[in-house]
PDB file of N, CA and C in Angstrom:
ATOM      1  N   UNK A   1       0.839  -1.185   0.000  1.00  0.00           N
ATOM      2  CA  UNK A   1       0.000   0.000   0.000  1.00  0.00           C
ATOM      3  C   UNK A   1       0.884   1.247   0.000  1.00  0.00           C
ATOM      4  N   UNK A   2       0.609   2.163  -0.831  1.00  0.00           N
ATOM      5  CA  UNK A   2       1.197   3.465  -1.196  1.00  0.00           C
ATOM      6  C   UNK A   2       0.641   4.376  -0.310  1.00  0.00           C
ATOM      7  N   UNK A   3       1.620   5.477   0.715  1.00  0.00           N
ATOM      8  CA  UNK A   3       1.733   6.636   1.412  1.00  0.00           C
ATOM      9  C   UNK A   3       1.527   7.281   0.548  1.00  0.00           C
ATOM     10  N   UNK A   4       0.979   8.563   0.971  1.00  0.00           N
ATOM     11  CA  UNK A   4       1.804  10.332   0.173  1.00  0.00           C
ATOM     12  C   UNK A   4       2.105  10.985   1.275  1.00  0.00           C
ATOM     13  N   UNK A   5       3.136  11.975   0.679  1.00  0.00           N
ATOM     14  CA  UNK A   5       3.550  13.164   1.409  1.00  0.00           C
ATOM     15  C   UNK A   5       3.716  14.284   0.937  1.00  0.00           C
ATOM     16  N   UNK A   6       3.095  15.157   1.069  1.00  0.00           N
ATOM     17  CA  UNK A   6       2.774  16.283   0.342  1.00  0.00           C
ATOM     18  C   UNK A   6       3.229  17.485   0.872  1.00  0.00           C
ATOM     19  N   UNK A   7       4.178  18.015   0.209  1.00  0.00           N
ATOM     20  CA  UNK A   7       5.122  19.211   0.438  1.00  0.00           C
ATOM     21  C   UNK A   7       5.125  20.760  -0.122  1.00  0.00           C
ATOM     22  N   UNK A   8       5.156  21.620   0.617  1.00  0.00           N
ATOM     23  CA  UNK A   8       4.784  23.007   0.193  1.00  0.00           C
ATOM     24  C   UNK A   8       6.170  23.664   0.516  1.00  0.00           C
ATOM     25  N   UNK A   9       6.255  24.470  -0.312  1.00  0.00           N
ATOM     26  CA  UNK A   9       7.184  25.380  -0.289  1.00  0.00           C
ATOM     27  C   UNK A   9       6.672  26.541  -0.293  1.00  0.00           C
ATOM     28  N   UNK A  10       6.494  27.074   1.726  1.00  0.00           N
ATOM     29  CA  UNK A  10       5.807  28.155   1.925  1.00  0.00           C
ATOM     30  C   UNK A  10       6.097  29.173   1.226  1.00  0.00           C
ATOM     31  N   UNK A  11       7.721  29.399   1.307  1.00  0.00           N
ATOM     32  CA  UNK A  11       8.129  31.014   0.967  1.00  0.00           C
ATOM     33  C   UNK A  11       7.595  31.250  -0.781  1.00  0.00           C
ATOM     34  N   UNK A  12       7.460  30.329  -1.607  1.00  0.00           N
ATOM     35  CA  UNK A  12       6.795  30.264  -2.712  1.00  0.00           C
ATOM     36  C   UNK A  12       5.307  30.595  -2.855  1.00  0.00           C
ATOM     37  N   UNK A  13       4.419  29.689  -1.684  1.00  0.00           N
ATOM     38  CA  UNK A  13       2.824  30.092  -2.032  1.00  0.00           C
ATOM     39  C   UNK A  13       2.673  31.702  -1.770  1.00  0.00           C
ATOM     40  N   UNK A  14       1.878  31.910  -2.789  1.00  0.00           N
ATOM     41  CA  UNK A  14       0.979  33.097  -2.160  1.00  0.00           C
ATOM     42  C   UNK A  14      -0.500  33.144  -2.332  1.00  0.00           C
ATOM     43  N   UNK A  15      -0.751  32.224  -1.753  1.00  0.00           N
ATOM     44  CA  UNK A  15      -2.376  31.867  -0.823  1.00  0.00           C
ATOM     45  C   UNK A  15      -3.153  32.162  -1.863  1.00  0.00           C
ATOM     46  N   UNK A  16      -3.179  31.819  -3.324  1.00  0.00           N
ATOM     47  CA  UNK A  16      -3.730  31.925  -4.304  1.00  0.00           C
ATOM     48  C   UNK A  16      -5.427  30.909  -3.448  1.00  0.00           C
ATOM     49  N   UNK A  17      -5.043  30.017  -2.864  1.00  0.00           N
ATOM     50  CA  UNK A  17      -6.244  28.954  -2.953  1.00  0.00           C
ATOM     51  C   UNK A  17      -6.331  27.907  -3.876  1.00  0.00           C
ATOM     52  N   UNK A  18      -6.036  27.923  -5.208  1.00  0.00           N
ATOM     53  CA  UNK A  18      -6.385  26.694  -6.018  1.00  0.00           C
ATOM     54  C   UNK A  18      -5.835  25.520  -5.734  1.00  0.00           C
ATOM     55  N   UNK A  19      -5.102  25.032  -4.790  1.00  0.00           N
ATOM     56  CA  UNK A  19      -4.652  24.111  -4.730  1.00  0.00           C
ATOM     57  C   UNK A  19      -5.701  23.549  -3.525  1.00  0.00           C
ATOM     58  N   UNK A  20      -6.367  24.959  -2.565  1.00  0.00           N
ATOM     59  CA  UNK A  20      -7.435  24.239  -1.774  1.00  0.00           C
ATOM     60  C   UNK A  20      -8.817  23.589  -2.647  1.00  0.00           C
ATOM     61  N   UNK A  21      -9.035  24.495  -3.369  1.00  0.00           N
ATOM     62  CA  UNK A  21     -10.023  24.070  -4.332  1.00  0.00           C
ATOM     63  C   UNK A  21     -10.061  23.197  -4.895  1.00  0.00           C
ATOM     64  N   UNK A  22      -9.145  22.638  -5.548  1.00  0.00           N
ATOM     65  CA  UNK A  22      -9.390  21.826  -6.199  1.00  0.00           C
ATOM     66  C   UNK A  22      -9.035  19.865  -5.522  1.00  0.00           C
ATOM     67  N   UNK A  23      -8.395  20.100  -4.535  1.00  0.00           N
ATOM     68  CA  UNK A  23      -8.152  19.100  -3.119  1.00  0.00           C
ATOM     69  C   UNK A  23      -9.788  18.084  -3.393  1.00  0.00           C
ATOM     70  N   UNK A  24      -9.863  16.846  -3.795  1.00  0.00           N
ATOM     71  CA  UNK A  24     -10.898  16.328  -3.709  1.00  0.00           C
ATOM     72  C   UNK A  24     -11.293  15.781  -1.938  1.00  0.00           C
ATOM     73  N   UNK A  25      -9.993  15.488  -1.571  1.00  0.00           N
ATOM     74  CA  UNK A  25     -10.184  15.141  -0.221  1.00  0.00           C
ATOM     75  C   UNK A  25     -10.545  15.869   0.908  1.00  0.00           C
ATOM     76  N   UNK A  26     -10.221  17.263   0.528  1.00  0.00           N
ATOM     77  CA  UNK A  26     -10.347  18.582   1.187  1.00  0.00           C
ATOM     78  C   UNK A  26      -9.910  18.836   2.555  1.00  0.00           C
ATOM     79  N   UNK A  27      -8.366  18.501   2.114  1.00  0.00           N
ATOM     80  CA  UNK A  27      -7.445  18.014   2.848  1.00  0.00           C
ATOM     81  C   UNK A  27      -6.584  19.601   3.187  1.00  0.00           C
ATOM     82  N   UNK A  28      -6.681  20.162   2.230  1.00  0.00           N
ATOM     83  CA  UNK A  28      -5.798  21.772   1.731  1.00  0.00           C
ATOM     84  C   UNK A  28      -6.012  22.327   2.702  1.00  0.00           C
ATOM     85  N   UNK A  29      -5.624  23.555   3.689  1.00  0.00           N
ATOM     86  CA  UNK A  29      -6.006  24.641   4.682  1.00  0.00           C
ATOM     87  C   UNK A  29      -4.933  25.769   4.561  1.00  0.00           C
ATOM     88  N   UNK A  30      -5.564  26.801   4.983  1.00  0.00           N
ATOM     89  CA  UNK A  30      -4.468  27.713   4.693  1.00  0.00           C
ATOM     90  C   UNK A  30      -3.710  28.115   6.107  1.00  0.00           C
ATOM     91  N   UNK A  31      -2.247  28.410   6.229  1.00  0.00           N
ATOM     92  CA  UNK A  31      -1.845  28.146   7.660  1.00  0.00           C
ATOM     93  C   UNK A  31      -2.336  29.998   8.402  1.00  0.00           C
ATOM     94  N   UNK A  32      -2.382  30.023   9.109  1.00  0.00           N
ATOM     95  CA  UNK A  32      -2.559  31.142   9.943  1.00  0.00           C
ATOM     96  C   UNK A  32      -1.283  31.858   9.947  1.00  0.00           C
ATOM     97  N   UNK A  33      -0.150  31.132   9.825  1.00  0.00           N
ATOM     98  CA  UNK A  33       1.050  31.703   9.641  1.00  0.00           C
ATOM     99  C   UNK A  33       1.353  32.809   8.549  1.00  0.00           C
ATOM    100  N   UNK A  34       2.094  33.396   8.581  1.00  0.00           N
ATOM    101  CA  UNK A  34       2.634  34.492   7.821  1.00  0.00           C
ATOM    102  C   UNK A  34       4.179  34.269   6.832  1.00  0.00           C
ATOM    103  N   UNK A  35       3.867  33.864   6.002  1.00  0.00           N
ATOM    104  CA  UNK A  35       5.377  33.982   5.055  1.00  0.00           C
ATOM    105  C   UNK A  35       5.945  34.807   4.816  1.00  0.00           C
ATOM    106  N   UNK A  36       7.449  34.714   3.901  1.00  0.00           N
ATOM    107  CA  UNK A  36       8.456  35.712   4.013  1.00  0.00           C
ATOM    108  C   UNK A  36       7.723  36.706   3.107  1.00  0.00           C
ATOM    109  N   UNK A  37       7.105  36.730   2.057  1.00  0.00           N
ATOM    110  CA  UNK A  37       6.042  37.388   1.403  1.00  0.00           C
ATOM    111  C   UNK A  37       4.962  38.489   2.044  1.00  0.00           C
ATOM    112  N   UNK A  38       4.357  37.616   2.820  1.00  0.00           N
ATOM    113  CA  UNK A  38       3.437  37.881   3.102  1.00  0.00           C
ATOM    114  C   UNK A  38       1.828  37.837   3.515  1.00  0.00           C
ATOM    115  N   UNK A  39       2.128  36.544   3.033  1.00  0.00           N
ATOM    116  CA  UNK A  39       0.629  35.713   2.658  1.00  0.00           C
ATOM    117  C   UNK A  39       0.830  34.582   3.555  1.00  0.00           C
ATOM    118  N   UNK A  40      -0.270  34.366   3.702  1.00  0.00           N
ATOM    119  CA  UNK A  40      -0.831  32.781   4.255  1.00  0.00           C
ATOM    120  C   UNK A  40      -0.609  31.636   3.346  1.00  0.00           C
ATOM    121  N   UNK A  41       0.507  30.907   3.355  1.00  0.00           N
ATOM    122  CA  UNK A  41       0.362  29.432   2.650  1.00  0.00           C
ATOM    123  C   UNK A  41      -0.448  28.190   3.026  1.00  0.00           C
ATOM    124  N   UNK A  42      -0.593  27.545   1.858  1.00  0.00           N
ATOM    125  CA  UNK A  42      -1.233  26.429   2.030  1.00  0.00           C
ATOM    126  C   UNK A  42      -0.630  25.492   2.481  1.00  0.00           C
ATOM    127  N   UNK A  43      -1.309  24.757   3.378  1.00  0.00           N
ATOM    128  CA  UNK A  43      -0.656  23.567   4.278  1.00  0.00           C
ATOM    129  C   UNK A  43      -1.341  22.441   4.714  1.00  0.00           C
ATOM    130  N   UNK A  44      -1.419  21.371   4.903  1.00  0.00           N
ATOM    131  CA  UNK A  44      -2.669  19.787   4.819  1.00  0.00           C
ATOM    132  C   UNK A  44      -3.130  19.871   6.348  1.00  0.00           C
ATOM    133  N   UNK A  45      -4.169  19.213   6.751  1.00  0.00           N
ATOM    134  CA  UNK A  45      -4.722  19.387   7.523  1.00  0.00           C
ATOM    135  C   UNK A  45      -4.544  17.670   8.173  1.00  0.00           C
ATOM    136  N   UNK A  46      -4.428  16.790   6.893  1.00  0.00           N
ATOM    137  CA  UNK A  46      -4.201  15.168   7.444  1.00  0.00           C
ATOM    138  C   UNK A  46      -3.213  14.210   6.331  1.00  0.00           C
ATOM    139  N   UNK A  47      -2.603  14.353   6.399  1.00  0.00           N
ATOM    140  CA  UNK A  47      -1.510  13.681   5.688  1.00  0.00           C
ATOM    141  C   UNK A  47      -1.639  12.741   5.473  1.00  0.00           C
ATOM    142  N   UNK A  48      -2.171  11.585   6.749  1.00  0.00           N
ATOM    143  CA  UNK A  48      -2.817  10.513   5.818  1.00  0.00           C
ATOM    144  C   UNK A  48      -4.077   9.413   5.308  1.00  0.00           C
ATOM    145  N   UNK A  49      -4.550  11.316   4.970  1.00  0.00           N
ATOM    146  CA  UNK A  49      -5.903  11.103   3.626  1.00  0.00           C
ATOM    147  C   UNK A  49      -5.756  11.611   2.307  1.00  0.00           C
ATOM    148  N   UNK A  50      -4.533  11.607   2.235  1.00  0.00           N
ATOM    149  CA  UNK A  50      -3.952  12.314   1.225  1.00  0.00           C
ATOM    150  C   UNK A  50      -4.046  10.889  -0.269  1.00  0.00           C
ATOM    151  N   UNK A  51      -4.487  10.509  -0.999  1.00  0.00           N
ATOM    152  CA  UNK A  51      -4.536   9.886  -2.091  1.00  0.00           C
ATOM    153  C   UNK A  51      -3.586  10.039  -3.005  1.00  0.00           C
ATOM    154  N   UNK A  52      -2.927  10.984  -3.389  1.00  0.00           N
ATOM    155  CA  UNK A  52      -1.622  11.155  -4.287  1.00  0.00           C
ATOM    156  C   UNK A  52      -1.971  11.881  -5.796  1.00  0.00           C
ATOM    157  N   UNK A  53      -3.666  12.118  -5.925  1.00  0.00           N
ATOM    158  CA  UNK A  53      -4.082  12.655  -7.161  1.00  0.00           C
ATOM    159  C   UNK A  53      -2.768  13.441  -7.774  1.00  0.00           C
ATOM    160  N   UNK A  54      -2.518  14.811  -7.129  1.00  0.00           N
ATOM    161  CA  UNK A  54      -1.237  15.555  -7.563  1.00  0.00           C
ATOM    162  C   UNK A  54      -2.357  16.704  -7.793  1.00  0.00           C
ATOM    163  N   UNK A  55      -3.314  16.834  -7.992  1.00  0.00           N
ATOM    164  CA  UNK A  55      -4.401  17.924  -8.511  1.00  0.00           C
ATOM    165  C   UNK A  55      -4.104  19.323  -8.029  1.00  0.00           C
ATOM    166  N   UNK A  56      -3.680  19.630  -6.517  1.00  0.00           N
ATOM    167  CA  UNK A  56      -2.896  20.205  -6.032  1.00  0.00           C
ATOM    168  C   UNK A  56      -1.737  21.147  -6.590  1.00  0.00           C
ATOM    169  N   UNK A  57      -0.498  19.831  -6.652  1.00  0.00           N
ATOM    170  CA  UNK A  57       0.674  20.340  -7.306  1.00  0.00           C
ATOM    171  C   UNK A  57       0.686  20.544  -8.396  1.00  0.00           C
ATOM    172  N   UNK A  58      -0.587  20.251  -9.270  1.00  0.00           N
ATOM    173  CA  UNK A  58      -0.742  20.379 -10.783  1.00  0.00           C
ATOM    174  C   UNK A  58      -1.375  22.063 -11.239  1.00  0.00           C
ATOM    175  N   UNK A  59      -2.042  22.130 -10.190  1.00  0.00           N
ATOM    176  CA  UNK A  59      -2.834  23.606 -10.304  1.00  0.00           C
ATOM    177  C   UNK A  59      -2.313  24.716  -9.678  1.00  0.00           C
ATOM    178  N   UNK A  60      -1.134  24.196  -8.923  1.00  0.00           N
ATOM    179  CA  UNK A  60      -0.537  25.585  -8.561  1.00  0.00           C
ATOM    180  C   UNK A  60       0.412  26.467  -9.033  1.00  0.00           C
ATOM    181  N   UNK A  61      -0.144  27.848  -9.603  1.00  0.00           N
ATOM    182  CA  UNK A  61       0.544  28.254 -10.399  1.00  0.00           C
ATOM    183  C   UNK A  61       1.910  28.657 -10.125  1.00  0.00           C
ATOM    184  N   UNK A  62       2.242  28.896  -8.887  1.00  0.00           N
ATOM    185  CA  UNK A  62       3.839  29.006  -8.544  1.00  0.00           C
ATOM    186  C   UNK A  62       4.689  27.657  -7.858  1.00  0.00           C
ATOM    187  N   UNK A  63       4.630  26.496  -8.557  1.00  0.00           N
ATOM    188  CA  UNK A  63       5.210  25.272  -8.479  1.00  0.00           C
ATOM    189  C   UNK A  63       5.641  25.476  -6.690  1.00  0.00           C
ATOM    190  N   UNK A  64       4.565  25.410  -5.748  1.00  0.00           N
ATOM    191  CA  UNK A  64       4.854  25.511  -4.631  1.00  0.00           C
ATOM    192  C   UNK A  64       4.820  23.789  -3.726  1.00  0.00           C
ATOM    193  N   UNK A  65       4.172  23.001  -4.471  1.00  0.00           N
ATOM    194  CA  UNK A  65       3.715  21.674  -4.011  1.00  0.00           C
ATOM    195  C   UNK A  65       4.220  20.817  -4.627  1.00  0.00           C
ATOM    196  N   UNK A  66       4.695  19.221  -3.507  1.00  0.00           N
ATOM    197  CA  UNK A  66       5.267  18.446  -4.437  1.00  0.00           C
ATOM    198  C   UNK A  66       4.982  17.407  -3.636  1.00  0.00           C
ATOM    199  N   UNK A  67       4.400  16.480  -4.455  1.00  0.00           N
ATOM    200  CA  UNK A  67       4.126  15.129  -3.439  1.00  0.00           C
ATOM    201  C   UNK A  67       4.931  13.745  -3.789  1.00  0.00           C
ATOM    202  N   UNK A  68       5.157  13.782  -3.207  1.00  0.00           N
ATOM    203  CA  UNK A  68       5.938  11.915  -2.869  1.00  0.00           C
ATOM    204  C   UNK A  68       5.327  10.556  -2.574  1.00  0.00           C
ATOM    205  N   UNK A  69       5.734   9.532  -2.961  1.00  0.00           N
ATOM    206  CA  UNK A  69       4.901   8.526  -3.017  1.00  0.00           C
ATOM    207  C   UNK A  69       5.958   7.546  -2.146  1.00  0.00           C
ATOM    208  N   UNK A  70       5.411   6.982  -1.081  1.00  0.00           N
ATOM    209  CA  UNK A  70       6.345   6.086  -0.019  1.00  0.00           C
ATOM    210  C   UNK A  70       5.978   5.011   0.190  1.00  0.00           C
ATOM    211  N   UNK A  71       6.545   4.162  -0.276  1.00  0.00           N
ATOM    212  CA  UNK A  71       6.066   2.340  -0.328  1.00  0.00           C
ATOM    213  C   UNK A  71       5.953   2.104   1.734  1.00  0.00           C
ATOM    214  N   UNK A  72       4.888   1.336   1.500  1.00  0.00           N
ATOM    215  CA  UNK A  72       4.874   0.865   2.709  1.00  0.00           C
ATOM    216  C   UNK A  72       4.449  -1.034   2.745  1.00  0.00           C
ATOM    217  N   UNK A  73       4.837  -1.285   3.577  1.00  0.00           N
ATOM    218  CA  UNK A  73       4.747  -3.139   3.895  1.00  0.00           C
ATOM    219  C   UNK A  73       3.764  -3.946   4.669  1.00  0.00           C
ATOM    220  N   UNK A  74       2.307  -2.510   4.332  1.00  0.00           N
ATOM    221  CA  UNK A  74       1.074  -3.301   4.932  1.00  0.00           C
ATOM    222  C   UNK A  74       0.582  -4.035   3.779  1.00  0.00           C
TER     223      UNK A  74
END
């Protein structure tokens, strides 16, 4: 059975949202935190309900997301 891990590169987002939007799992949240920017990045709320679509890292227009796929031995 296949993990994901899904990675943001805060100082990159700028809290556009589409990557929450389009999240089928609706997994996306935006952090309360403040980046070097300025903005609120996007950040997961459960890591593992994460499915691996990529829909996310596919729609975000400043290549801020990147997900990984981690074999596991269940």
């Amino acid at each position: 059975m296949a993990k994901f891990q899904v990675r943001f590169n805060s100082d990159k987002c700028k809290g556009c949202e589409l990557c929450r939007a389009f999240c089928p799992k609706g997994i996306i949240v935006m952090s309360t935190a403040i980046n070097s920017k300025g903005y609120s990045p996007a950040s997961i709320s459960d890591q593992e309900a994460c499915v691996g679509c990529q829909s996310c890292a596919l729609v975000c227009p400043d290549g801020a997301i990147e997900i990984y796929k981690e074999e596991t031995s269940e």
